[in-house]
C-alpha atoms as a PDB file:
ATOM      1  CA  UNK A   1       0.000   0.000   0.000  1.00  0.00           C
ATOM      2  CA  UNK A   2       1.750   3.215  -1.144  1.00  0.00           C
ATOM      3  CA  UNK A   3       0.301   6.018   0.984  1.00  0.00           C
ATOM      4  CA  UNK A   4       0.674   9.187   0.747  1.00  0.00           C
ATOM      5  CA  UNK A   5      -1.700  10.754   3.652  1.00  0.00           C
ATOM      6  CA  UNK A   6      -2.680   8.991   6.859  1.00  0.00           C
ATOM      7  CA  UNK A   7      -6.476  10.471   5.695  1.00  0.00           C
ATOM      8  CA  UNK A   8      -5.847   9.006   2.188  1.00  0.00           C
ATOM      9  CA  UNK A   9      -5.069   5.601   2.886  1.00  0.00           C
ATOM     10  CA  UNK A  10      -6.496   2.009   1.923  1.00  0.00           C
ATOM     11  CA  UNK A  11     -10.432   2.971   3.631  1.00  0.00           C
ATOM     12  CA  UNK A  12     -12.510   0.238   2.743  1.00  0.00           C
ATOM     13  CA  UNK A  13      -9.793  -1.691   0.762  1.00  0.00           C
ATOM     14  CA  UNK A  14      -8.105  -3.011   3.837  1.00  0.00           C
ATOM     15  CA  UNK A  15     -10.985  -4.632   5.016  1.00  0.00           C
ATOM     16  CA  UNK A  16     -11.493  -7.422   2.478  1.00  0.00           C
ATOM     17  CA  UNK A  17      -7.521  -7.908   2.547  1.00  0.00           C
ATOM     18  CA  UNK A  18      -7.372  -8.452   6.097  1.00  0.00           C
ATOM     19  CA  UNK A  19     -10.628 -10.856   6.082  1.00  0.00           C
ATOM     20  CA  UNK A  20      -8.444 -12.957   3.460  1.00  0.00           C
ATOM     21  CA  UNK A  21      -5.332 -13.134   5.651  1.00  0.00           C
ATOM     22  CA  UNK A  22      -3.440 -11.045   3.255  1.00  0.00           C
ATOM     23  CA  UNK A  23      -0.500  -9.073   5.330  1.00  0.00           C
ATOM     24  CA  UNK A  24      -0.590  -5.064   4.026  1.00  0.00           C
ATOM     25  CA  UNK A  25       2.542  -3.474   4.012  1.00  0.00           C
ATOM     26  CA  UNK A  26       2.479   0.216   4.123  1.00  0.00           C
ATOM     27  CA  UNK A  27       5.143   2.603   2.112  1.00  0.00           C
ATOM     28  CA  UNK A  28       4.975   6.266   2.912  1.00  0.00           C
ATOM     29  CA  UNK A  29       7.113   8.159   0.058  1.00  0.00           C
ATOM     30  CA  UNK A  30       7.853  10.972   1.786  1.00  0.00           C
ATOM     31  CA  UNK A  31       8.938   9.091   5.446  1.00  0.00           C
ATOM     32  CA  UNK A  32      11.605   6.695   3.675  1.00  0.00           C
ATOM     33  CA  UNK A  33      12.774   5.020   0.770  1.00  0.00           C
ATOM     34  CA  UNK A  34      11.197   2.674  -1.120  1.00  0.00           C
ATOM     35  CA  UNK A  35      10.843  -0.861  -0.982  1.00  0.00           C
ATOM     36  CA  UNK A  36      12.475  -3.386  -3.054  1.00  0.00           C
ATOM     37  CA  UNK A  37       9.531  -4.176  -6.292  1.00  0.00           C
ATOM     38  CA  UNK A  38       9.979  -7.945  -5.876  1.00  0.00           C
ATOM     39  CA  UNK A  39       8.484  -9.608  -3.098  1.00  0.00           C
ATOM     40  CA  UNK A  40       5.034  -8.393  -3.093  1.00  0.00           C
ATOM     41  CA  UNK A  41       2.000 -10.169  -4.658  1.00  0.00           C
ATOM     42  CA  UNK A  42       0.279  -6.476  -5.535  1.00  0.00           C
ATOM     43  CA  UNK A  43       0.730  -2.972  -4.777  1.00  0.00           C
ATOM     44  CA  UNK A  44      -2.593  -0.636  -4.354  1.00  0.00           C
ATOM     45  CA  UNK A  45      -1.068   3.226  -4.742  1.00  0.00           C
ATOM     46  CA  UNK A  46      -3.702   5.898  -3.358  1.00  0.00           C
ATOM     47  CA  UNK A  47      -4.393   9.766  -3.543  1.00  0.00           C
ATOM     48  CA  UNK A  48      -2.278  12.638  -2.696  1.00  0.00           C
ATOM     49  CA  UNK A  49      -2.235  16.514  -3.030  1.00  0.00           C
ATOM     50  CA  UNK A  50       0.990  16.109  -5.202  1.00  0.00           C
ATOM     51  CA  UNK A  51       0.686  16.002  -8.713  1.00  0.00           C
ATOM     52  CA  UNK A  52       2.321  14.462 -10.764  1.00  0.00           C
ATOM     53  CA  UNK A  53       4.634  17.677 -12.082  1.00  0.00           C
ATOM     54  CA  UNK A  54       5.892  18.735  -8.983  1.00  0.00           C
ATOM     55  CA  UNK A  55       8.857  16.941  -8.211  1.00  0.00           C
ATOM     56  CA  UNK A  56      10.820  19.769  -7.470  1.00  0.00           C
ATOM     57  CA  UNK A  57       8.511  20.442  -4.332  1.00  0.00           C
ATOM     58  CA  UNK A  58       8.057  16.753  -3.770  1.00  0.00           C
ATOM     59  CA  UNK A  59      11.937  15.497  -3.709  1.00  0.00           C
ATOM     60  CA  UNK A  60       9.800  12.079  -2.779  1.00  0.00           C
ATOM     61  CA  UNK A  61       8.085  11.761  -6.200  1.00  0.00           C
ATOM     62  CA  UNK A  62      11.087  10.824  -7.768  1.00  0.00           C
ATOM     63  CA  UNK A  63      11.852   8.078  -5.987  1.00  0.00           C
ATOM     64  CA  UNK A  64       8.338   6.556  -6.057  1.00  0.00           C
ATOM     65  CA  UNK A  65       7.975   6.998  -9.922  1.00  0.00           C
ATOM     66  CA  UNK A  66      10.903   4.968 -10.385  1.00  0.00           C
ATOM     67  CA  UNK A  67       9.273   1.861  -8.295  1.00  0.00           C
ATOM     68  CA  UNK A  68       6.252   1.946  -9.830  1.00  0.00           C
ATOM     69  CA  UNK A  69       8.208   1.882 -13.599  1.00  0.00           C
ATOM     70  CA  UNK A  70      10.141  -1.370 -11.923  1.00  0.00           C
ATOM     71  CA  UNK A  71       6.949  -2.756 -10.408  1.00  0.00           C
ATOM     72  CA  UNK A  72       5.283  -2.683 -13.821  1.00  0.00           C
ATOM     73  CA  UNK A  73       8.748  -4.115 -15.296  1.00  0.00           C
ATOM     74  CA  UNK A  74       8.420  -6.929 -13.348  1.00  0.00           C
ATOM     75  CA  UNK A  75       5.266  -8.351 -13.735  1.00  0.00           C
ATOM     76  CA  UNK A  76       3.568  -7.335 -10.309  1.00  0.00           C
ATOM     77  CA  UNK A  77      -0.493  -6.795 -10.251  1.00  0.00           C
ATOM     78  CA  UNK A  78      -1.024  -2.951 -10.194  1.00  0.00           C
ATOM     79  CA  UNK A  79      -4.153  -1.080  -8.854  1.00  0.00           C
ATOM     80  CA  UNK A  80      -3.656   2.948  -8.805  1.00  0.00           C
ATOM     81  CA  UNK A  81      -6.485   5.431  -7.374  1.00  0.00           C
ATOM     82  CA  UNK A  82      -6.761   9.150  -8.228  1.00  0.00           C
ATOM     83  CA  UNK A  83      -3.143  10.345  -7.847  1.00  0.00           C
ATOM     84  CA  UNK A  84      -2.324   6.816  -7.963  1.00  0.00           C
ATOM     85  CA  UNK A  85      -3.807   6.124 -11.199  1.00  0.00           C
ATOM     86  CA  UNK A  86      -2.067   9.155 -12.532  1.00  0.00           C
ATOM     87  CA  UNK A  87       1.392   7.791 -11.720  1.00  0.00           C
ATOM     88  CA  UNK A  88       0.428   4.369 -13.165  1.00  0.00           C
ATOM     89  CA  UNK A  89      -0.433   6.140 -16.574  1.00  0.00           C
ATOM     90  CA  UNK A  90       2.463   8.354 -16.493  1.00  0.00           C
ATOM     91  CA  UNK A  91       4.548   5.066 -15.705  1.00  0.00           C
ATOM     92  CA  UNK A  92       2.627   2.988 -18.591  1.00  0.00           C
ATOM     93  CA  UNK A  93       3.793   6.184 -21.745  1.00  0.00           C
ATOM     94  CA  UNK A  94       0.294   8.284 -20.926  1.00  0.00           C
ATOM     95  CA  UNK A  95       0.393  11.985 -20.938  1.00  0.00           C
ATOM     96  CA  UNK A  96      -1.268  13.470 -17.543  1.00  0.00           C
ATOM     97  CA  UNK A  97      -1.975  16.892 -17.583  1.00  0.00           C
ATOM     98  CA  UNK A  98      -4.043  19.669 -15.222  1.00  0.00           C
ATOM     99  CA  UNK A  99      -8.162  18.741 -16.262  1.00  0.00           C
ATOM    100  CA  UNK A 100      -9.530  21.885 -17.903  1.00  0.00           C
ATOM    101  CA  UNK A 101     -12.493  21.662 -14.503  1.00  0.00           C
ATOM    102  CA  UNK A 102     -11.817  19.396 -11.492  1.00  0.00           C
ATOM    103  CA  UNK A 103     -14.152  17.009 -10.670  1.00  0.00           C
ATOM    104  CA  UNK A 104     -15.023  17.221  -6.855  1.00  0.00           C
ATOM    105  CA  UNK A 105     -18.069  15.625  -5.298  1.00  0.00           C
ATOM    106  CA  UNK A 106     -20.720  12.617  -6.434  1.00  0.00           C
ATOM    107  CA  UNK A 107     -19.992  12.529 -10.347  1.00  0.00           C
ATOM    108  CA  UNK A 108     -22.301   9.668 -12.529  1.00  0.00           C
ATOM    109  CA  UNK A 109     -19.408   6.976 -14.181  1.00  0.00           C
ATOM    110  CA  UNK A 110     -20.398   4.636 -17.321  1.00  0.00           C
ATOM    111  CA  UNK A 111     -18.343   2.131 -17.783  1.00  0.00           C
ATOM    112  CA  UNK A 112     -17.657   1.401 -21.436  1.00  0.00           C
ATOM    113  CA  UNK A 113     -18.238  -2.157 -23.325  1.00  0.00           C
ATOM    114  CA  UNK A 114     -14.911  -2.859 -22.474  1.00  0.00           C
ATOM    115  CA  UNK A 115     -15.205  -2.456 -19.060  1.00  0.00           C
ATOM    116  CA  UNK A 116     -18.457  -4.178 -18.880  1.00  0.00           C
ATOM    117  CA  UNK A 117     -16.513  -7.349 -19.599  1.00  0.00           C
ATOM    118  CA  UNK A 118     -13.060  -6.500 -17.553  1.00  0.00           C
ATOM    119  CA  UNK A 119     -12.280  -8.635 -15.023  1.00  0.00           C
ATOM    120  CA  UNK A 120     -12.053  -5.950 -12.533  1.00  0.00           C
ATOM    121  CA  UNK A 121     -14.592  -3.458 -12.996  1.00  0.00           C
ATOM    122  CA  UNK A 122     -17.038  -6.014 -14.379  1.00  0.00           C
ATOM    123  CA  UNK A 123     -18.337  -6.249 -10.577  1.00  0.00           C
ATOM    124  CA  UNK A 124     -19.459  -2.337 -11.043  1.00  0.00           C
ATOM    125  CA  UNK A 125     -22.739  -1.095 -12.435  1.00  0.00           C
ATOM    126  CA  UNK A 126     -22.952  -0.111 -15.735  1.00  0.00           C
ATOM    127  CA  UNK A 127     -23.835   3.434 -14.402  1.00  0.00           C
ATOM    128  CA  UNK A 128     -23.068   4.587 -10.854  1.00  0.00           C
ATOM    129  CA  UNK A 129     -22.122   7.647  -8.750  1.00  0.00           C
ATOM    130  CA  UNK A 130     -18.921   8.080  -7.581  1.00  0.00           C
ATOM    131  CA  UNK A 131     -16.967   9.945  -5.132  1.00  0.00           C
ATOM    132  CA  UNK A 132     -14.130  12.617  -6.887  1.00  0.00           C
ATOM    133  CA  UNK A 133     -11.787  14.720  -5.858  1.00  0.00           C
ATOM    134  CA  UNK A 134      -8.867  15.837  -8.402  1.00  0.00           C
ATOM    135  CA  UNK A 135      -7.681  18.644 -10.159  1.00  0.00           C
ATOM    136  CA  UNK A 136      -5.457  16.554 -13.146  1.00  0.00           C
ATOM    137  CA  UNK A 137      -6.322  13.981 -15.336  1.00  0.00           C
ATOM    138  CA  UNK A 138      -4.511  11.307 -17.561  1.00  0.00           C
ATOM    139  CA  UNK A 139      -5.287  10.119 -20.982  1.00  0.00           C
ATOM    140  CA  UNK A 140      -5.014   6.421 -22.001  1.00  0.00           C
ATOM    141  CA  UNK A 141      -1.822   4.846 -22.129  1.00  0.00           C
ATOM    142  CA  UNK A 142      -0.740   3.520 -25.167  1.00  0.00           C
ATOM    143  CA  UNK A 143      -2.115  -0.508 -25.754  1.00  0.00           C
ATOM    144  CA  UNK A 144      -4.342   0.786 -23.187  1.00  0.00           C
ATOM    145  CA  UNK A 145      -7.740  -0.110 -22.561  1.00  0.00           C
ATOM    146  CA  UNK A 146     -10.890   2.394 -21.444  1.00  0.00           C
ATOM    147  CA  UNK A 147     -13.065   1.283 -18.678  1.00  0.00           C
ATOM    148  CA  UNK A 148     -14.966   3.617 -17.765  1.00  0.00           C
ATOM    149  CA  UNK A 149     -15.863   7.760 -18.203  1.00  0.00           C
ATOM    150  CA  UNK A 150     -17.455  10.726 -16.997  1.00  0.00           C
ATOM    151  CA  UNK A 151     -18.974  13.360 -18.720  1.00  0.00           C
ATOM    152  CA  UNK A 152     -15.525  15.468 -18.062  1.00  0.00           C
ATOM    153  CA  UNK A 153     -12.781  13.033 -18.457  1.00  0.00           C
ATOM    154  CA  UNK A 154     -11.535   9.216 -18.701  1.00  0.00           C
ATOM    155  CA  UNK A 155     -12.211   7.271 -15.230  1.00  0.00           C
ATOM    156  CA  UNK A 156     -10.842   3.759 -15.501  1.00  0.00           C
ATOM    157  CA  UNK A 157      -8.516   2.172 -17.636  1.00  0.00           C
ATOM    158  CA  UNK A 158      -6.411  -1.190 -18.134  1.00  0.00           C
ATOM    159  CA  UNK A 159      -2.914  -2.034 -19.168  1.00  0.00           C
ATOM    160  CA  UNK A 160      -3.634  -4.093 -21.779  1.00  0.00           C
ATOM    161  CA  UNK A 161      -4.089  -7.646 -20.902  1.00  0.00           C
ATOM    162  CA  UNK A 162      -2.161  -7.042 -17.656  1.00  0.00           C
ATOM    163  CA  UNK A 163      -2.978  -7.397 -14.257  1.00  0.00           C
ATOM    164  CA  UNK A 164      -2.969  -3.010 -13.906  1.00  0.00           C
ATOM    165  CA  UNK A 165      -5.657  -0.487 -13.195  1.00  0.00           C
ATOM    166  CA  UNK A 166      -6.220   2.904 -12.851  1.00  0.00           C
ATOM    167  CA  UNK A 167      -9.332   4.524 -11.567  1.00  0.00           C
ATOM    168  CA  UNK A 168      -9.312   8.106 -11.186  1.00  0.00           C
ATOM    169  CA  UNK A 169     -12.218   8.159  -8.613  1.00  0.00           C
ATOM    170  CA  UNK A 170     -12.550   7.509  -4.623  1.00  0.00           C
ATOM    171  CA  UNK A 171     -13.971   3.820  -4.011  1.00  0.00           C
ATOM    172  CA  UNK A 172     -11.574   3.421  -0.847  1.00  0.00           C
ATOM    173  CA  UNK A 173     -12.398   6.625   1.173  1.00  0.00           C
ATOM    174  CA  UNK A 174     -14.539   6.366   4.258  1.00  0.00           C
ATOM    175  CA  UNK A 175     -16.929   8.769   5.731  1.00  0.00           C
ATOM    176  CA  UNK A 176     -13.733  10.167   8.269  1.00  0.00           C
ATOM    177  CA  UNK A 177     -11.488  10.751   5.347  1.00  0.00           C
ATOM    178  CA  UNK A 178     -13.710  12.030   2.807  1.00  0.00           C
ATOM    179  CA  UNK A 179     -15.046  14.746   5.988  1.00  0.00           C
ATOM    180  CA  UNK A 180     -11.117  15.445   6.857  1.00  0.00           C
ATOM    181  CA  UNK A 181     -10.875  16.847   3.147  1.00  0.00           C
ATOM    182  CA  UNK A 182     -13.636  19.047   3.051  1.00  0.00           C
ATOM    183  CA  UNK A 183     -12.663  20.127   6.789  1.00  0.00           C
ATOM    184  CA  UNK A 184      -9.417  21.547   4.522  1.00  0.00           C
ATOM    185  CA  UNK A 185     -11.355  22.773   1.983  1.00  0.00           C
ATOM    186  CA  UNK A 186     -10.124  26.567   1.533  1.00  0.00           C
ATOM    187  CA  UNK A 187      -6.770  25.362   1.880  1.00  0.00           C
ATOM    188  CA  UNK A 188      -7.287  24.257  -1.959  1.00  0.00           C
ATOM    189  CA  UNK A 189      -7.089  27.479  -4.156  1.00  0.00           C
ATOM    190  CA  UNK A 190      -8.506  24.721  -6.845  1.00  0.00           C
ATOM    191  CA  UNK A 191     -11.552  23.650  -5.054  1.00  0.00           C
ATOM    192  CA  UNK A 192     -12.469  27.063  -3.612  1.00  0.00           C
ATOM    193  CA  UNK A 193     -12.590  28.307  -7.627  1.00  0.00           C
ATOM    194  CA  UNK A 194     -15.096  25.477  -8.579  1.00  0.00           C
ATOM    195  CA  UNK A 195     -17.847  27.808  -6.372  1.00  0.00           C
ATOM    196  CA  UNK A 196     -19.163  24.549  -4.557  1.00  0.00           C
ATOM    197  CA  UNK A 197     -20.516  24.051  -1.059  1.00  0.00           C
ATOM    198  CA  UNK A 198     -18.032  21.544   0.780  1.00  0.00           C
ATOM    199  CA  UNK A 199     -21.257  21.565   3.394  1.00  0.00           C
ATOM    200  CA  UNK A 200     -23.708  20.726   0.264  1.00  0.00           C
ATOM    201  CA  UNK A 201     -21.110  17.525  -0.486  1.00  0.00           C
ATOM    202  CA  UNK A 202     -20.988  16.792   3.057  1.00  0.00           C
ATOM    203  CA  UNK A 203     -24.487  16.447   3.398  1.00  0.00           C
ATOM    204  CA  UNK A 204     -24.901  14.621   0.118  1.00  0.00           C
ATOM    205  CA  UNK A 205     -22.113  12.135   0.954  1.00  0.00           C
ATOM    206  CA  UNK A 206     -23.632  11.086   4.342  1.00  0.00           C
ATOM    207  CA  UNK A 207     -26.781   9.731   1.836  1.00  0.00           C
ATOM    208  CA  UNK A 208     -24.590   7.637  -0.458  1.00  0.00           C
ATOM    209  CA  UNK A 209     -21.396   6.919   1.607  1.00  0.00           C
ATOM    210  CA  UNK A 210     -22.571   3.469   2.821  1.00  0.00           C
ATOM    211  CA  UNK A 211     -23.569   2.087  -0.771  1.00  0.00           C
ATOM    212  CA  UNK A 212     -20.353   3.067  -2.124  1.00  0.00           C
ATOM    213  CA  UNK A 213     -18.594   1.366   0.611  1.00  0.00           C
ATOM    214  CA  UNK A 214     -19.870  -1.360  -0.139  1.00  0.00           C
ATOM    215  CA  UNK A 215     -19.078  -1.016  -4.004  1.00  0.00           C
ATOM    216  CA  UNK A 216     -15.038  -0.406  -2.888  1.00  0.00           C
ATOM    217  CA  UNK A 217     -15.075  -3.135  -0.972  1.00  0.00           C
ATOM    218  CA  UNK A 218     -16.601  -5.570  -3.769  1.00  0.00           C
ATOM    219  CA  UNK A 219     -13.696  -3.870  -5.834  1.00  0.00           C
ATOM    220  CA  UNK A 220     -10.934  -4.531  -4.021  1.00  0.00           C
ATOM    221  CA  UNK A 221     -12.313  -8.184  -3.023  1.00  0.00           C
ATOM    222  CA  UNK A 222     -12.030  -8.719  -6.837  1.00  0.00           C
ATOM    223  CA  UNK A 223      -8.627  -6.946  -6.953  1.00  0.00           C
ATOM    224  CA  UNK A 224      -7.172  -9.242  -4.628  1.00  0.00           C
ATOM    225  CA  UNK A 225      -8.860 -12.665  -6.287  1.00  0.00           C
ATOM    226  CA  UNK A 226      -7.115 -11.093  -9.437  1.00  0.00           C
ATOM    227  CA  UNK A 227      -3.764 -10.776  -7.566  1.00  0.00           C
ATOM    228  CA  UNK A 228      -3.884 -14.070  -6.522  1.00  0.00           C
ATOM    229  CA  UNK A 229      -4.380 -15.814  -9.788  1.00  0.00           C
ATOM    230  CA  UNK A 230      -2.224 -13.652 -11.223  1.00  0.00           C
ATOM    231  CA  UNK A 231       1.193 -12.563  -9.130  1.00  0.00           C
ATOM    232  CA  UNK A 232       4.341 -13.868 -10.531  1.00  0.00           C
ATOM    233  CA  UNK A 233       2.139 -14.971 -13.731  1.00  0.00           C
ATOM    234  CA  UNK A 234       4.748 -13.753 -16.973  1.00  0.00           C
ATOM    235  CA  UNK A 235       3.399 -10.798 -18.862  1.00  0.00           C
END
């Protein structure tokens, strides 16, 4: 688990991994340096108010781009959220740029043919809401495939036939984390400009929190069957 903020961390992921006697090892980037890539059977790499650009005022980014280009290299499965799923495209050849409007709040997803038969998202809706919160946005790698999209940018993608996703929404964050960010709200000159009510999402997230708990948690119960079947499998 490569975490990035003790309020940005696995959520509702950890639960299914701990029910299947998984151990979780967590990697903070900017408390030490990285681990070796071999040795694990996946890596899950979450959100963060870096972006991708700004390794010159994260010295930490450096390092962590370079294990995620070795953990692709060799072979290991590969699930990236928000920030995370920027640095997975970045890693894969994608270009990842500042989104012409954030997307912050309870957004509607469709995932596309493609991801109505991926392995992965396949446990999703076809439609659903989802929780956002980011400011950039990737395009597809190249040879990759797209999952799923919202009316303002790409949402879920695949490496290929590979054992690697990237979902640029929240399906891990918990009630606590997702109130902890819009407690910091007008510390982020980016959400402040979009004009919306952090109270208005507050309120609205307390009505759909629990369902999409329980999606995350169907997600990353899949990720990990995926893992499974799939760690040290040659790409």
């Amino acid at each position: 688990l490569v975490v990035h903020h003790r309020n940005a961390a696995a959520g509702v992921f950890e639960e299914p991994a701990l029910a299947a006697g998984h151990e979780l090892v967590e990697w903070l980037p900017h408390e030490g340096a990285p681990p070796a890539p071999d040795g694990f059977g996946a890596a899950i790499l979450f959100g963060a108010e870096a972006q991708v650009d700004q390794e010159d005022a994260y010295p930490w980014l450096r390092p962590e781009k370079q294990l995620v280009r070795d953990l692709l290299e060799v072979g290991t499965p590969l699930l990236g959220v928000c920030f995370g799923s920027q640095l997975l495209a970045e890693a894969a050849g994608a270009t990842v740029r500042r989104a012409e409007r954030p997307e912050i709040g309870w957004h509607e997803i469709e995932l596309t043919p493609d991801g109505r038969e991926d392995p992965l998202l396949g446990v999703m809706p076809e439609r659903f809401e989802s929780f956002q919160y980011h400011h950039y946005e990737w395009l597809l790698p190249p040879g990759g495939v797209t999952l799923a999209r919202s009316a303002l940018a790409l949402q879920a993608f695949r490496v290929g036939q590979r054992p690697v996703w990237g979902l640029q929404f929240h399906p891990e964050v918990t009630e606590p984390d997702l109130g902890s960010w819009l407690d910091d709200w007008h510390d982020d000159a980016g959400a402040v400009a979009t004009g919306l009510d952090p109270e208005a999402i507050r309120a609205e997230s307390a009505t759909k929190i629990g369902a999409w708990n329980d999606a995350g948690r169907a997600l990353s119960e899949r990720f990990l069957q995926i893992s499974r079947a799939a760690s040290r499998t040659p790409t």
